[in-house]
Structures are given as structure tokens and as C-alpha cells.
Protein backbone atom coordinates (compact mmCIF):
# COMPACT_ATOMS: atom_id res chain seq x y z
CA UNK A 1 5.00 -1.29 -13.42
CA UNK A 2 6.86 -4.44 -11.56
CA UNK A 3 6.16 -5.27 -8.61
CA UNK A 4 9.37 -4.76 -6.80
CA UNK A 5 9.11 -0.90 -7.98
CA UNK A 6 5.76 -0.60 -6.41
CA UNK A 7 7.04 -2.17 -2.72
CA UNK A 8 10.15 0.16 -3.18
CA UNK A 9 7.50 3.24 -3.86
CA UNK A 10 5.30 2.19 -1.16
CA UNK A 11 7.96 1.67 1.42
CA UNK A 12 9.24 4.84 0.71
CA UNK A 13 6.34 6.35 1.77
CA UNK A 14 5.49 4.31 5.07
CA UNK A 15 8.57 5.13 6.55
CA UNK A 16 8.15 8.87 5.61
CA UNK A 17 4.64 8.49 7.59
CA UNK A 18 6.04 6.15 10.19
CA UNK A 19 8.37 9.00 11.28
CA UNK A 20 5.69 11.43 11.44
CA UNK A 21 4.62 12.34 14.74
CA UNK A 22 0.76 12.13 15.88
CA UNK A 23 -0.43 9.82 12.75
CA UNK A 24 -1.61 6.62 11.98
CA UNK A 25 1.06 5.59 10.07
CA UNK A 26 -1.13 2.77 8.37
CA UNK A 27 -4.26 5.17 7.69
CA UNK A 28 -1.89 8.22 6.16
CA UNK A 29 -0.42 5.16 4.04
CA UNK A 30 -3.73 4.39 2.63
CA UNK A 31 -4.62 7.68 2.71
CA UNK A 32 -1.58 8.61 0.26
CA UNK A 33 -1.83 5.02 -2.14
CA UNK A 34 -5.32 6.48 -2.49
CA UNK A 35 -5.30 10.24 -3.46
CA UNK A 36 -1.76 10.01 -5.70
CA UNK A 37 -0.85 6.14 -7.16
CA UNK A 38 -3.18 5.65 -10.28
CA UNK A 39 -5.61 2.88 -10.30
CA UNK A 40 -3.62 0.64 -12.12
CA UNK A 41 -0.86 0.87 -9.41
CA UNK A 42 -3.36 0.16 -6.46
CA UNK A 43 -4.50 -2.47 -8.25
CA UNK A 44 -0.66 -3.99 -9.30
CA UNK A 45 0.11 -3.18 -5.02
CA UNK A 46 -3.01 -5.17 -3.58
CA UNK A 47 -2.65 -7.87 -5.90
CA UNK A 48 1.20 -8.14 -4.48
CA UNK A 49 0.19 -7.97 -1.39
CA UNK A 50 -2.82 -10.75 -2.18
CA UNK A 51 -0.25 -13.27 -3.55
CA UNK A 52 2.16 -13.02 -0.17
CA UNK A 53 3.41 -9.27 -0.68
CA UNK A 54 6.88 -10.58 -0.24
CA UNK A 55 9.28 -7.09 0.72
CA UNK A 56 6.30 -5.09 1.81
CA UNK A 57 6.74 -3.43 5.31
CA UNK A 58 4.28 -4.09 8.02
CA UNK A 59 2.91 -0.78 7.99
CA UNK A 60 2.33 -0.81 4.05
CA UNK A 61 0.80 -4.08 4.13
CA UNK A 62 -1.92 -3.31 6.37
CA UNK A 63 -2.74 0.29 4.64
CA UNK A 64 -2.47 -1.87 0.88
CA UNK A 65 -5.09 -4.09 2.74
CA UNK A 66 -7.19 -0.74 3.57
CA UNK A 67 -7.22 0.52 -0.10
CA UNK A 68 -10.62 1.70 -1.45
CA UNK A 69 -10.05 0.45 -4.59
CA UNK A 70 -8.60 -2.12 -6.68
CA UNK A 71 -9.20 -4.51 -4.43
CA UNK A 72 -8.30 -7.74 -6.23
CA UNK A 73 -10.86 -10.92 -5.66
CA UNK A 74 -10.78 -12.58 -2.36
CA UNK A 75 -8.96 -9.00 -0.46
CA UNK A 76 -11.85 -8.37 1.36
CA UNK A 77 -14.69 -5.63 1.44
């Protein structure tokens, strides 16, 4: 999937959970990218955000960083 599809998708979503009252915005991010994008799209969405993650929103880009999975080499634990 491109890239710019992905940050679309995923901004989509943080501003759904940024407007939610009562959550972590950044952990029901992660918590979402987890549980319904495949692995492939994790993967595709951390390695965006590993080479600048140019149009992600701050919110995103810290729960991308937070993934369980797909983290591509040099992203961390």
C-alpha cells in the first residue's frame, strides 16, 4: 500500500482518538494499528515513520513508534 495512504489511514484514526474523552490518544492509536492494520501495514507505517514520517500527526507518530510489531531495524525495542 503507499505510503501516503497509510498516513491518511492512520491520521484518520488519531484524530478520531484524539477527540475521545478520558484516553491516551497515543496508546488507543497503538492500540488500534495493532489489533486491525495487517502486519504488512505496521510494518509499511513504522518504516515511514523510520525514514522521517513526513505527514504523520504527532499523536500517530509516537503510537507508530509504540507498535509491537514490525518494528523496522534501528526503531527501537
Amino acid at each position: 500500500m503507499e505510503a501516503a495512504k497509510l498516513v491518511m489511514m492512520a491520521n484518520q484514526i488519531g484524530k478520531f482518538f484524539a477527540a475521545q474523552r478520558g484516553a491516551d490518544p497515543v496508546a488507543a492509536i497503538a492500540n488500534h494499528l495493532d489489533k486491525f492494520w495487517e502486519p504488512r501495514m505496521r510494518a509499511e507505517i513504522a518504516a515511514h515513520l523510520a525514514a522521517g514520517g513526513a505527514g504523520l500527526d504527532g499523536p500517530v507518530r509516537a503510537a507508530v513508534g509504540r507498535l509491537k510489531e514490525a518494528r523496522p531495524p534501528g526503531m527501537g525495542v
